[in-house]
Structure formats: structure tokens, C-alpha cells
C-alpha atoms as a PDB file:
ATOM      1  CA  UNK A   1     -23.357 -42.094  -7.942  1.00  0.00           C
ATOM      2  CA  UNK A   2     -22.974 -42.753 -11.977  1.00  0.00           C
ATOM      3  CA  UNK A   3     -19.687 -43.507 -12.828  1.00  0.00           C
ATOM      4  CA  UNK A   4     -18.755 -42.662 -16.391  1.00  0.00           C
ATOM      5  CA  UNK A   5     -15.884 -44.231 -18.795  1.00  0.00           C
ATOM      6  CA  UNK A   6     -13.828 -42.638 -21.044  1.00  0.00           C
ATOM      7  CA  UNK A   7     -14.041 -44.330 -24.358  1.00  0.00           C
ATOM      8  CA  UNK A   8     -11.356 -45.847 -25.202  1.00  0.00           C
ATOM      9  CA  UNK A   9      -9.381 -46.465 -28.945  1.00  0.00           C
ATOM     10  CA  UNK A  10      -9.181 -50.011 -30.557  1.00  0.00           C
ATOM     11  CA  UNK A  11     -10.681 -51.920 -33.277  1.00  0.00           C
ATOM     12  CA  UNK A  12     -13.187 -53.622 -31.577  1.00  0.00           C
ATOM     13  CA  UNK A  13     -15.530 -51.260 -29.564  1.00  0.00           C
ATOM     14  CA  UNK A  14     -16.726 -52.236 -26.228  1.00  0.00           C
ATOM     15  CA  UNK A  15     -20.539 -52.195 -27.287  1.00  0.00           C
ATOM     16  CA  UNK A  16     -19.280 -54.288 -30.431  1.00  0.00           C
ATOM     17  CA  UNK A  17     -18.225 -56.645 -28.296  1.00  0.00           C
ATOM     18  CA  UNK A  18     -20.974 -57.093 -26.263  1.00  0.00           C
ATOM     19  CA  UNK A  19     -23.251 -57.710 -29.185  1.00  0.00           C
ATOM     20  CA  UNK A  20     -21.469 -60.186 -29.949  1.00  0.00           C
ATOM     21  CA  UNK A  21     -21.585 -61.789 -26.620  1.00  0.00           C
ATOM     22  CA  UNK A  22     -17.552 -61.732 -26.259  1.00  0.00           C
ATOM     23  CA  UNK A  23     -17.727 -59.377 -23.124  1.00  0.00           C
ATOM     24  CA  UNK A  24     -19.842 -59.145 -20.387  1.00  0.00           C
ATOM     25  CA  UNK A  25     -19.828 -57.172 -16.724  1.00  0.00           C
ATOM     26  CA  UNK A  26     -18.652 -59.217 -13.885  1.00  0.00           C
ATOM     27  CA  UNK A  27     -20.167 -59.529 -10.662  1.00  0.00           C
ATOM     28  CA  UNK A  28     -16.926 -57.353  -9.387  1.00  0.00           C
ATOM     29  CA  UNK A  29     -17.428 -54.344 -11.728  1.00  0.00           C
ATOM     30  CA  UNK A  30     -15.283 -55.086 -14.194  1.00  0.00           C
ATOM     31  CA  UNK A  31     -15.475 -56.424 -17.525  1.00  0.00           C
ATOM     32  CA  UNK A  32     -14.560 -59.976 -18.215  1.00  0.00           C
ATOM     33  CA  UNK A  33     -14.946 -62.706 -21.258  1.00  0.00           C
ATOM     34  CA  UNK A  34     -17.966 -64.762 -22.107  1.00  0.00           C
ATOM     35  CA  UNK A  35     -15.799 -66.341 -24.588  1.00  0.00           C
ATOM     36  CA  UNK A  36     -11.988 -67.095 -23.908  1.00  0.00           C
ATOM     37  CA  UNK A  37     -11.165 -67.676 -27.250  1.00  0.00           C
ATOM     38  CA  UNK A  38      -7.785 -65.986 -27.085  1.00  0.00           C
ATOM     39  CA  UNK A  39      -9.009 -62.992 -28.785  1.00  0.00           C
ATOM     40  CA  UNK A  40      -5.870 -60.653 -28.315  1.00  0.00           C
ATOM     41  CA  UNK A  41      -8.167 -57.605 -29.383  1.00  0.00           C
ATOM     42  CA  UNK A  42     -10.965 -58.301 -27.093  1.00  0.00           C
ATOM     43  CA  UNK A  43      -8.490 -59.422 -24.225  1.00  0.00           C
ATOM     44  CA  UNK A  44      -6.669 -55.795 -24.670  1.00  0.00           C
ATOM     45  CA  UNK A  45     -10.643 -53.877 -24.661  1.00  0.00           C
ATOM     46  CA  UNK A  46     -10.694 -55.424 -21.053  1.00  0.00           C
ATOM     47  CA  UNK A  47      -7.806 -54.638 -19.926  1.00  0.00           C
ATOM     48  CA  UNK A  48      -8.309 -50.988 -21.174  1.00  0.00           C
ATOM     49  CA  UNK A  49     -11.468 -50.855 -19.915  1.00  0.00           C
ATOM     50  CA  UNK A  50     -10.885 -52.555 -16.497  1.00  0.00           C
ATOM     51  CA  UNK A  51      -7.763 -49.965 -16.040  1.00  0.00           C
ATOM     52  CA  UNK A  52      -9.553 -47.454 -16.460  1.00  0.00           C
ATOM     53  CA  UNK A  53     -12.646 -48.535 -14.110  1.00  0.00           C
ATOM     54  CA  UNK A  54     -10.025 -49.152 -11.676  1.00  0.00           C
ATOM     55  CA  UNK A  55      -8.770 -45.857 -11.011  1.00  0.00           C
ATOM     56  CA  UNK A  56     -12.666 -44.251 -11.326  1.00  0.00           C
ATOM     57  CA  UNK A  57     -13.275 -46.553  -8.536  1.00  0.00           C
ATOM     58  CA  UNK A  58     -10.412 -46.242  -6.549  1.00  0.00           C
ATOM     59  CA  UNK A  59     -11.088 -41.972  -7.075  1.00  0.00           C
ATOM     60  CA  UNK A  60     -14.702 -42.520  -5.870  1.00  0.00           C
ATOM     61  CA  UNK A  61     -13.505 -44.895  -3.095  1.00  0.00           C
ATOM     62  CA  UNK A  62     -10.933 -42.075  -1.759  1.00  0.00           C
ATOM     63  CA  UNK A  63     -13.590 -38.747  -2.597  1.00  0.00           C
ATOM     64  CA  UNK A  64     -16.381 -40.916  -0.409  1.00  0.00           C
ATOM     65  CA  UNK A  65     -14.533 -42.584   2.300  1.00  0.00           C
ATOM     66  CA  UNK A  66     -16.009 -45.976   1.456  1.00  0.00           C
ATOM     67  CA  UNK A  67     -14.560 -49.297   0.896  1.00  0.00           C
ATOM     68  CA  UNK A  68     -13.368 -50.146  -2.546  1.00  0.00           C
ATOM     69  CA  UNK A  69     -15.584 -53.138  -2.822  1.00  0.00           C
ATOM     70  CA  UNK A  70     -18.550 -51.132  -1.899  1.00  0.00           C
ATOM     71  CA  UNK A  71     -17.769 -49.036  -5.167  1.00  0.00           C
ATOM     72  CA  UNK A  72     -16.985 -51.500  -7.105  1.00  0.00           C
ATOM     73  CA  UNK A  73     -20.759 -53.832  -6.088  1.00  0.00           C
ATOM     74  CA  UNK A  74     -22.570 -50.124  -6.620  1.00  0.00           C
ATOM     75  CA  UNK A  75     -20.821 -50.501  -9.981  1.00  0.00           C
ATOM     76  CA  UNK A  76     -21.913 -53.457 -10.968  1.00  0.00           C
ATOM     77  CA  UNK A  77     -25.493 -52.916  -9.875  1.00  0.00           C
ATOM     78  CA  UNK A  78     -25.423 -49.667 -12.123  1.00  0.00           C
ATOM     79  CA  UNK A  79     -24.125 -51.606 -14.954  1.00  0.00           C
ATOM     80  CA  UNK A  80     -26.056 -54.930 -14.943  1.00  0.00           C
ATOM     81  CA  UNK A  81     -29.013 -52.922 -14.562  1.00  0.00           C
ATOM     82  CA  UNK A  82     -27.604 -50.854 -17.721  1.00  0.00           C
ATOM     83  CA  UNK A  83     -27.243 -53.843 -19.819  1.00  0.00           C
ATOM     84  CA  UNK A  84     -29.642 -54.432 -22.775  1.00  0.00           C
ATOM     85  CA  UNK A  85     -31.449 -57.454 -22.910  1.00  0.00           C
ATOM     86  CA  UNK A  86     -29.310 -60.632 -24.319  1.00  0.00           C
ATOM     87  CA  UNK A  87     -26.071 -58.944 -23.248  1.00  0.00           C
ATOM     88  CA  UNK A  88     -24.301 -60.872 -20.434  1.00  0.00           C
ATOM     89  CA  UNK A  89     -23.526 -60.368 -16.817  1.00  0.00           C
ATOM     90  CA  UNK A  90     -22.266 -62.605 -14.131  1.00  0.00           C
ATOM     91  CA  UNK A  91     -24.487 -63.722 -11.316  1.00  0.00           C
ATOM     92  CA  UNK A  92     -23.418 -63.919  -8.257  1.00  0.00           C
ATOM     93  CA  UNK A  93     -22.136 -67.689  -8.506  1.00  0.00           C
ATOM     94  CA  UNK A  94     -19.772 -66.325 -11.279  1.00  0.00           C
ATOM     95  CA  UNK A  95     -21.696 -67.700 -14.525  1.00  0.00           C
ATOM     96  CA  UNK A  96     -22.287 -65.803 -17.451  1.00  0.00           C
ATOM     97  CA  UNK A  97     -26.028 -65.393 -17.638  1.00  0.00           C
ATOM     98  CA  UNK A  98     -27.849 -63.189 -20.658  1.00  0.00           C
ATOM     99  CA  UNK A  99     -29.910 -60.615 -19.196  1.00  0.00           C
END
């Protein structure tokens, strides 16, 4: 199961972001910030993002007849495993880790 995003309009792009190690993937499937430094750009990415993750995964969820949490782990294993090197994820205590 690959779940796709549809890209999404701001300033800052998503793999912008990332690079520079604002963003990362949570251990939930969703995005989250490395850096909390009240970035209102960055802060409305995520939310943009995560909205529209959200609704993938609750679509998948319904389609598949499997728990929303299960959707949302297989998410995050597809996208840890499709972050580049010195990107961050979460691990499973919660810390930001670079990959």
C-alpha cells in the first residue's frame, strides 16, 4: 500500500523544510517539528500536510477494513524508510533522531 500526497501551495515546500531539519515524520504518520521555533509558515506546511494525510488514511482505513492506527504505523514505516539520510524521524520514544 503506497500512499501518495497531493502537493500542497506555500512558501516553504515540504522537502525545503526537511533540509533544513524544521520538519520531520512522526512515529504516528504525520509530520511534526524538529524545531518549535514558532515558524507560522512551517507550522501551516504541517497542518496542510497532516490534513491531508488524515483523510488518505482515514480513505485507506474505510477501503481496507483495518484500524486507523494500523494505517497510520504502515505510514510511517513507508515514510521513515523514505527519508534521506540526515532528515529526521521520531523513534519510537518520541525523539527526533536523523536518519
Amino acid at each position: 500500500m503506497l500512499i501518495f500526497l497531493a502537493p500542497i501551495s506555500v512558501a516553504i515546500t515540504l522537502q525545503e523544510a526537511k533540509q533544513q531539519g524544521l520538519v520531520g515524520e512522526k512515529n504516528d504518520g504525520y509530520l511534526g517539528m524538529v524545531v518549535n521555533d514558532g515558524n507560522t509558515e512551517v507550522r501551516t506546511l504541517i497542518q496542510q500536510v497532516n490534513q491531508v494525510r488524515r483523510e488518505r488514511y482515514q480513505q485507506i482505513s474505510q477501503r481496507n477494513g483495518i484500524d486507523l492506527e494500523q494505517v497510520q504505523r504502515l505510514a510511517f514505516e513507508q515514510a521513515a524508510e523514505a527519508t534521506a539520510q540526515g532528515f529526521y524521524i521520531q523513534n519510537k520514544q518520541g525523539r527526533w533522531v536523523q536518519k
